[in-house]
Protein backbone atom coordinates (compact mmCIF):
# COMPACT_ATOMS: atom_id res chain seq x y z
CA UNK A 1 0.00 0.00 0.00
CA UNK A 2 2.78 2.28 -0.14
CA UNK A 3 1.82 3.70 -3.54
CA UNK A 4 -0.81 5.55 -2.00
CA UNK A 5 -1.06 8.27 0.02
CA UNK A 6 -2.32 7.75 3.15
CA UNK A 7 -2.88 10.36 5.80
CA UNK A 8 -4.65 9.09 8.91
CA UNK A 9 -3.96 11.87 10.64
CA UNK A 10 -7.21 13.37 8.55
CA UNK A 11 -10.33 12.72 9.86
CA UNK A 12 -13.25 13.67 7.32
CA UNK A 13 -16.90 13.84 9.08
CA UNK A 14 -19.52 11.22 7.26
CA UNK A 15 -23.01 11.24 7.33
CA UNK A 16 -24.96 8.46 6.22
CA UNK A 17 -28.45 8.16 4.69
CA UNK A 18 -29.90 4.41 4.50
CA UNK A 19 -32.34 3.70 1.91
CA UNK A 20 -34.48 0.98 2.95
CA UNK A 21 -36.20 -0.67 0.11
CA UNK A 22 -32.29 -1.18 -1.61
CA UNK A 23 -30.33 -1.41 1.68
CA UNK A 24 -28.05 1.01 0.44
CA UNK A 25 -26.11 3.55 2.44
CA UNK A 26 -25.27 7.09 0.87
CA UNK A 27 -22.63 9.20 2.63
CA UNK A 28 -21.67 12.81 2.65
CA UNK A 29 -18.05 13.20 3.48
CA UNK A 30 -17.37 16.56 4.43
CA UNK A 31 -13.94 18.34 5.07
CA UNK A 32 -13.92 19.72 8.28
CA UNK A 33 -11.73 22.42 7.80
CA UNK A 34 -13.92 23.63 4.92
CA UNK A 35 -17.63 24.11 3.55
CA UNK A 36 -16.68 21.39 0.96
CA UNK A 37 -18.08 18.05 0.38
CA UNK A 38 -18.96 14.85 -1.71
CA UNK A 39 -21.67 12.71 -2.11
CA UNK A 40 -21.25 8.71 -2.49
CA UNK A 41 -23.73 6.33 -4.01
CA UNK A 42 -26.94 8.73 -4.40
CA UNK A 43 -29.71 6.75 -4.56
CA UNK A 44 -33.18 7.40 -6.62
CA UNK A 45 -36.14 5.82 -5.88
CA UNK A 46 -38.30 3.53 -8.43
CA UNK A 47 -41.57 1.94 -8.21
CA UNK A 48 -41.00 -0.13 -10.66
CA UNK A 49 -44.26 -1.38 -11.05
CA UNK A 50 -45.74 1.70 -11.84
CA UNK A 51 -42.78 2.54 -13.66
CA UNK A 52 -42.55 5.91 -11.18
CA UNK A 53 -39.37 7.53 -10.34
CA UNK A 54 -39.02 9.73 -7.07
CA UNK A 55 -36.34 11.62 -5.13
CA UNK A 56 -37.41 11.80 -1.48
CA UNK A 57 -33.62 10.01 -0.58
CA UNK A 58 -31.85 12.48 -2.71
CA UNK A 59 -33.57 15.10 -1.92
CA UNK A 60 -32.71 14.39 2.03
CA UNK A 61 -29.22 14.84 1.08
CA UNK A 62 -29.72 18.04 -0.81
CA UNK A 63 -31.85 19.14 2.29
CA UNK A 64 -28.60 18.44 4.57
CA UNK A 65 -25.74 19.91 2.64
CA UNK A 66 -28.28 23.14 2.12
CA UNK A 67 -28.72 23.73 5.71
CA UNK A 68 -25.56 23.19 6.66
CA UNK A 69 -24.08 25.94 3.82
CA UNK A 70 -21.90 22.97 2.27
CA UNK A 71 -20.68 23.19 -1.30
CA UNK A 72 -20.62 19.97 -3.17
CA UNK A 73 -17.90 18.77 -5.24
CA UNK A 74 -18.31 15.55 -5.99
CA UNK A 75 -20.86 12.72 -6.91
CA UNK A 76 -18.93 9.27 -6.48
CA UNK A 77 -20.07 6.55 -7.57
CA UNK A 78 -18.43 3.07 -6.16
CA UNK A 79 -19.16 0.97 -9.10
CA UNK A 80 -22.27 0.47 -11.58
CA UNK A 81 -24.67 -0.50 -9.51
CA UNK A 82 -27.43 -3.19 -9.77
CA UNK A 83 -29.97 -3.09 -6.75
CA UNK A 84 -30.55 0.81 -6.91
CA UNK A 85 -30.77 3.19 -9.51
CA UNK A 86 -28.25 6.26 -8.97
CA UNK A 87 -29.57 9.87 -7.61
CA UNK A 88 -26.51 11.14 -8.91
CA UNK A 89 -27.76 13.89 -12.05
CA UNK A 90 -30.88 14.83 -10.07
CA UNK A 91 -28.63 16.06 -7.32
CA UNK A 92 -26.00 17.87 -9.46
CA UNK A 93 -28.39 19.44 -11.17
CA UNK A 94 -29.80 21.66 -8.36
CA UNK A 95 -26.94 22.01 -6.26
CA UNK A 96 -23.65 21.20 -8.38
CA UNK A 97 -20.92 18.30 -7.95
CA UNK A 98 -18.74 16.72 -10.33
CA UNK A 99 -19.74 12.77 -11.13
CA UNK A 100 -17.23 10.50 -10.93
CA UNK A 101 -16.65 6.40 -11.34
CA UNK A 102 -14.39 3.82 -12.18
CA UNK A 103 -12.69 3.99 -16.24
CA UNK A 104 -13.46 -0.05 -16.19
CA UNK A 105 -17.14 1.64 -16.77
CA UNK A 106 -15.95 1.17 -20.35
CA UNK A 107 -16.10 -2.46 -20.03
CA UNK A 108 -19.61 -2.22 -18.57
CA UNK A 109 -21.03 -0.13 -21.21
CA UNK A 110 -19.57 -2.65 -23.17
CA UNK A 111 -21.26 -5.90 -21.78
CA UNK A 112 -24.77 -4.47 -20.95
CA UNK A 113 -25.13 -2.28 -24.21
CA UNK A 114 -24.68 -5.61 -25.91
CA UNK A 115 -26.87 -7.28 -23.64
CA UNK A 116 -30.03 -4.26 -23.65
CA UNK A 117 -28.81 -4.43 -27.47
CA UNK A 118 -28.71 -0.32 -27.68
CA UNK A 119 -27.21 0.97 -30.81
CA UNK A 120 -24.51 3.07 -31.98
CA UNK A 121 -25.70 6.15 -30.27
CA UNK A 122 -24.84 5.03 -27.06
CA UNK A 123 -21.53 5.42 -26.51
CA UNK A 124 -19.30 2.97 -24.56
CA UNK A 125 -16.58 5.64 -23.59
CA UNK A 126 -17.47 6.77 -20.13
CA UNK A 127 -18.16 10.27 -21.61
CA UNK A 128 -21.39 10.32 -19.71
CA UNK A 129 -19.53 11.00 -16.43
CA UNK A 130 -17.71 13.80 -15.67
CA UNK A 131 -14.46 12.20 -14.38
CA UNK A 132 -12.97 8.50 -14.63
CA UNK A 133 -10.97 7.25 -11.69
CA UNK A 134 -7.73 5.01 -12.34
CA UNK A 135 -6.20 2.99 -10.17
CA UNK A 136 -4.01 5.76 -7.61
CA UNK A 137 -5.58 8.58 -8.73
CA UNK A 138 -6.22 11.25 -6.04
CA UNK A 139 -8.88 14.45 -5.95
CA UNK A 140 -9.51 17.21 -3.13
CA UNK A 141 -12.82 17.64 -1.14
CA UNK A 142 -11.30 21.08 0.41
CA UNK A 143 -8.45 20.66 1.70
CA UNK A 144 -9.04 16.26 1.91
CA UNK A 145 -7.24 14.72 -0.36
CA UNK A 146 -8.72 11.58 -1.89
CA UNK A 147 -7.76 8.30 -3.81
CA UNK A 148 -9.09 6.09 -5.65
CA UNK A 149 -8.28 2.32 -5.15
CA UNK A 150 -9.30 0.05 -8.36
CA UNK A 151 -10.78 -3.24 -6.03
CA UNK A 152 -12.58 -5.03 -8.77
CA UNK A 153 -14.21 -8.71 -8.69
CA UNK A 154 -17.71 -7.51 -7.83
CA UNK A 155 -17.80 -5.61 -11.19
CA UNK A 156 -14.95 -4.81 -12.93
CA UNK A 157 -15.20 -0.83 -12.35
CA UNK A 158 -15.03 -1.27 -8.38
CA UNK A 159 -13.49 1.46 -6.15
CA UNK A 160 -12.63 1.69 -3.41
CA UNK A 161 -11.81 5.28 -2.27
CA UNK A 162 -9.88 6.22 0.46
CA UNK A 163 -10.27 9.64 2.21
CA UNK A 164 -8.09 10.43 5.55
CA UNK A 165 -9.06 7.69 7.81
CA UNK A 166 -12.45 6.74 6.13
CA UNK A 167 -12.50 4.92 3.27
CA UNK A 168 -15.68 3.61 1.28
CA UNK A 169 -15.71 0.36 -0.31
CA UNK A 170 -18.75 0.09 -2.36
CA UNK A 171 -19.63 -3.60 -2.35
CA UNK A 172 -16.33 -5.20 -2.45
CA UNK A 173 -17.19 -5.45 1.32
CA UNK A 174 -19.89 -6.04 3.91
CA UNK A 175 -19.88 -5.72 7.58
CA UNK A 176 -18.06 -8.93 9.47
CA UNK A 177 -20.96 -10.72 9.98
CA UNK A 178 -22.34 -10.28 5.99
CA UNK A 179 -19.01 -11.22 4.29
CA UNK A 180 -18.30 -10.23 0.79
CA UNK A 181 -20.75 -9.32 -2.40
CA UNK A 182 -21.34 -11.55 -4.79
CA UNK A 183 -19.02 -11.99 -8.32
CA UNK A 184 -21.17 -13.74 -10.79
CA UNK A 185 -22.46 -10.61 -12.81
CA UNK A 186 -21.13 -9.93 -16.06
CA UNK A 187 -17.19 -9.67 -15.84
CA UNK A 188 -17.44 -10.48 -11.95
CA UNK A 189 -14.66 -12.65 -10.74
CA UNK A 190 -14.56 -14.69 -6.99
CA UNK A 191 -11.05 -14.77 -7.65
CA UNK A 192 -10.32 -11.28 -8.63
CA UNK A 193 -12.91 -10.22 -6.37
CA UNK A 194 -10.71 -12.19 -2.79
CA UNK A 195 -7.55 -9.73 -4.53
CA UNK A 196 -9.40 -7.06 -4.41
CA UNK A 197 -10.30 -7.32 -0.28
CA UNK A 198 -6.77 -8.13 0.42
CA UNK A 199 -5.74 -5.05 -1.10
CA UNK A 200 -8.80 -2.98 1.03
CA UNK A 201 -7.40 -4.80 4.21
CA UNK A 202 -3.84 -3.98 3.79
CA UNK A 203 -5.17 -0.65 4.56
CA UNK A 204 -3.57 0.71 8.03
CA UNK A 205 -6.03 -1.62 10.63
CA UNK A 206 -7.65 1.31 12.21
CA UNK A 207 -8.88 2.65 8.88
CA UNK A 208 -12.43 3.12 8.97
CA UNK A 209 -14.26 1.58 5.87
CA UNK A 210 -18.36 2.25 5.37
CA UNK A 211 -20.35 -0.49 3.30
CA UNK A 212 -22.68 0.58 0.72
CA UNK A 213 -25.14 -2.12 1.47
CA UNK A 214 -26.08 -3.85 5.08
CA UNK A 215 -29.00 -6.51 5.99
CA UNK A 216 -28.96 -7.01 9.26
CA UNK A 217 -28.16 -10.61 9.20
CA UNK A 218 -29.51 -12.83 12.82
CA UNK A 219 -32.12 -9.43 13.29
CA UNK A 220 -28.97 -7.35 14.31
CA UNK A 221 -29.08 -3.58 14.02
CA UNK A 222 -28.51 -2.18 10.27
CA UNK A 223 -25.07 -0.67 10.44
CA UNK A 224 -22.60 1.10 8.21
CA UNK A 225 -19.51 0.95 9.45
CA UNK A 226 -16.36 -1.26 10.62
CA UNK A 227 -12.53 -0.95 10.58
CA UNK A 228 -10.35 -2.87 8.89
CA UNK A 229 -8.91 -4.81 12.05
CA UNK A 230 -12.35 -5.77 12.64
CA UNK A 231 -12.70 -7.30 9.02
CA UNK A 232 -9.67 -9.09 9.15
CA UNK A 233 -10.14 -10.59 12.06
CA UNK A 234 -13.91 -11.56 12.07
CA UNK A 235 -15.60 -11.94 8.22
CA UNK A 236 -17.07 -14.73 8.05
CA UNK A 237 -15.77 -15.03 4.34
CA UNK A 238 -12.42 -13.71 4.19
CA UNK A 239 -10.83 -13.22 7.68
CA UNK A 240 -9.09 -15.44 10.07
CA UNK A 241 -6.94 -16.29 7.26
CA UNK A 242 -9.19 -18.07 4.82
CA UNK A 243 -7.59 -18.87 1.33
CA UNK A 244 -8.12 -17.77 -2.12
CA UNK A 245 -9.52 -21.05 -2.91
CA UNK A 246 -11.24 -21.53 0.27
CA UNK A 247 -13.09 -17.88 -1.12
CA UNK A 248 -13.69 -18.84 -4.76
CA UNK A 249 -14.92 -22.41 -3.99
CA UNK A 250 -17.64 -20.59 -1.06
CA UNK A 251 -18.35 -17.65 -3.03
CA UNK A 252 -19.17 -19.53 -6.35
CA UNK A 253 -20.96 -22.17 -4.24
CA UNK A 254 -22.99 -19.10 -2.67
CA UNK A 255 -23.49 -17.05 -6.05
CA UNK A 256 -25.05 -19.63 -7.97
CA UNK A 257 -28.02 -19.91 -5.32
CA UNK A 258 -28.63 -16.36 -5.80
CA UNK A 259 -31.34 -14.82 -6.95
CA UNK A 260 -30.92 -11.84 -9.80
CA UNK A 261 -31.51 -8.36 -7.94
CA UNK A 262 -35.33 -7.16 -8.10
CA UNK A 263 -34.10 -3.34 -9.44
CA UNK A 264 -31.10 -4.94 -11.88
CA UNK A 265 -32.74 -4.47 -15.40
CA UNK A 266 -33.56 -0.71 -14.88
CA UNK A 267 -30.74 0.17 -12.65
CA UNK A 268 -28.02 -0.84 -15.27
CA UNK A 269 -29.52 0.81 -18.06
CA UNK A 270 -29.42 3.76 -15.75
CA UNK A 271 -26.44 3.80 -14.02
CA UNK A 272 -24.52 2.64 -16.84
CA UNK A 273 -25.55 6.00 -18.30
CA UNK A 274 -24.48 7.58 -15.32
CA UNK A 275 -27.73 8.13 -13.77
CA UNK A 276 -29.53 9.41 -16.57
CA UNK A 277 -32.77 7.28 -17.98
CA UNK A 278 -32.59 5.80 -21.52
CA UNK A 279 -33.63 8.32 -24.70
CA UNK A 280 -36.74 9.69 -24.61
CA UNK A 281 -38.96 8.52 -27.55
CA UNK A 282 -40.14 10.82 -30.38
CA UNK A 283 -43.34 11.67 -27.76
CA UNK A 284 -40.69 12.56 -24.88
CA UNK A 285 -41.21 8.93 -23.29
CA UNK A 286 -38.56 6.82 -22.02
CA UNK A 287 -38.44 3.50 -21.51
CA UNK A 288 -36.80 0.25 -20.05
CA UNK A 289 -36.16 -2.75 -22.06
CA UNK A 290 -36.35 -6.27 -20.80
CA UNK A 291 -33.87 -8.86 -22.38
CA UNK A 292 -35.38 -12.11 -22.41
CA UNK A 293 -33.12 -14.72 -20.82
CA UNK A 294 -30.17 -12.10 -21.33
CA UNK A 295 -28.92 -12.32 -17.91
C-alpha cells in the first residue's frame, strides 16, 4: 500500500443516509476544515411497477448539505450499480458536484449495451460522467485529499476510495458478519474479487471503511460501518486467514443460489448511463427494455 497516500492523521466527518427498500447507504463526506463536500452512491427511488421515479432520498441529502451551507464537489459513484438506480444527475443538477466512477465503466457499457442491445448512439466511452478514476488517482474535497483504489471482482469498475481515515468500499465489502458481495455478474470474478479485499485490508487496521449495502443478518441492528482490524479478524468469508480457494470455492458455491436483484434491469440501463434514464422517444417517453433470458 505504499503507492498511495495515506494520511490518517485526517479525519473527514460522514453522514450516512440508508435507503431501505435497496439497503443502500449514501454518505456525505465533508472536510472539516472547509464548507466542501462529496456525495457517495446517491440513490433514486423507483416503483418499478408503476414505472414511477421519485427523489425523497436524494432530496434528504440536498436538504442536509443546504442547511448546513456545504458546497458539493463531488458525486462518487463506487461501481455500476445493480440493486438501486443512482440519484446522482438529479442532485447535481440543483446544487452542483462533479460525477465520478471507475474507467473499467468502459467495459460495462460494453457488456450491458450488448446485452439491452442499444445501438450506436450510445456510446461505450465513459463520456457520460464527468471524471474516470484510475487505479491511484487522487482528488480534493477542500483541503481532503482523496484516492481512488481500483478493487474489482464484484464488477470490474469497483473502487474503493480512500479519504483520511475513512475509506468507502462500495460492495467489495460487507460488515463482518455479511461477508463479501457476490461476483457472478457480467465480468465479476470470486477470484479477482478475494484480490481485491486483500488489497482494502492492507489498509492501516484502524482505517475506517463504510459499506454501501447492510441486511442485518440474525435481526442485528442495520449498520454502516467497521474498521479494517475488525474485518480481518472476524468476516465470516475472508478473515481469520481463509484462502483464495477456500473464497472462490464458497463464493461460487454461494453465487449460484442467488437470486438476480429485483431493481437490476432498470438500474443498469441507468447507471450505466451515469444516472440518466434511456432516450426519450419521439413523444418525450422513455423506456426500459427487458432482455429475455439475457442475464
Amino acid at each position: 500500500m505504499t503507492d498511495y497516500p495515506i494520511d490518517m492523521s485526517r479525519a473527514p466527518e460522514v453522514t450516512h443516509f440508508f435507503d431501505g427498500e435497496s439497503n443502500t447507504f449514501s454518505y456525505i463526506v465533508r472536510d472539516p476544515g472547509s464548507n466542501a463536500c462529496a456525495i457517495f452512491d446517491p440513490v433514486m427511488e423507483i416503483d418499478y411497477a408503476a414505472g414511477r421515479l421519485t427523489f425523497d432520498h436524494a432530496d434528504r441529502m440536498i436538504a442536509h448539505i443546504e442547511e448546513n451551507g456545504l458546497e458539493l464537489v463531488w458525486l462518487i459513484e463506487t461501481h455500476v450499480h445493480a440493486d438501486h438506480l443512482s440519484g446522482a444527475p438529479y442532485i447535481q443538477d440543483r446544487i452542483g458536484g462533479r460525477i465520478g466512477v471507475g474507467a473499467q465503466i468502459v467495459a460495462i457499457q460494453e457488456t450491458f449495451g450488448k446485452i439491452f442491445n442499444e445501438g450506436t448512439e450510445f456510446q461505450r466511452d465513459g463520456s457520460q460522467f464527468d471524471h474516470l478514476f484510475e487505479d491511484g488517482d487522487t482528488y480534493e474535497i477542500g483541503g481532503l485529499n482523496g484516492f481512488a483504489m481500483h478493487t474489482p471482482g464484484h464488477t470490474p469498475a469497483c473502487m474503493t476510495h480512500v479519504i483520511g481515515n475513512a475509506a468507502f468500499v462500495g460492495d467489495t465489502l460487507f460488515m463482518p458478519d455479511s461477508g463479501s458481495a457476490r461476483a457472478d455478474f457480467p465480468g465479476g470474478d470470486a477470484g479477482i474479487l478475494y484480490d481485491s479485499i486483500q488489497k482494502v485490508l492492507s489498509l492501516p487496521d484502524a482505517m475506517r471503511l463504510f459499506m454501501c449495502h447492510d441486511y442485518g443478518p440474525n435481526g442485528r441492528d442495520i449498520l454502516c460501518e467497521t474498521t479494517v482490524a475488525e474485518e480481518k479478524a472476524q468476516n465470516i468469508h475472508v478473515g481469520g486467514g481463509k484462502t483464495r480457494e477456500d473464497f472462490i470455492a464458497f463464493r461460487t458455491a454461494r453465487d449460484a443460489q442467488l437470486k438476480m436483484p429485483r431493481l437490476i434491469i432498470p438500474a443498469l440501463q441507468v447507471n450505466m448511463r451515469a444516472g440518466n434514464l434511456p432516450p426519450a422517444d419521439e413523444d418525450g417517453k422513455a423506456f426500459f427494455k427487458v432482455p429475455i433470458n439475457g442475464l
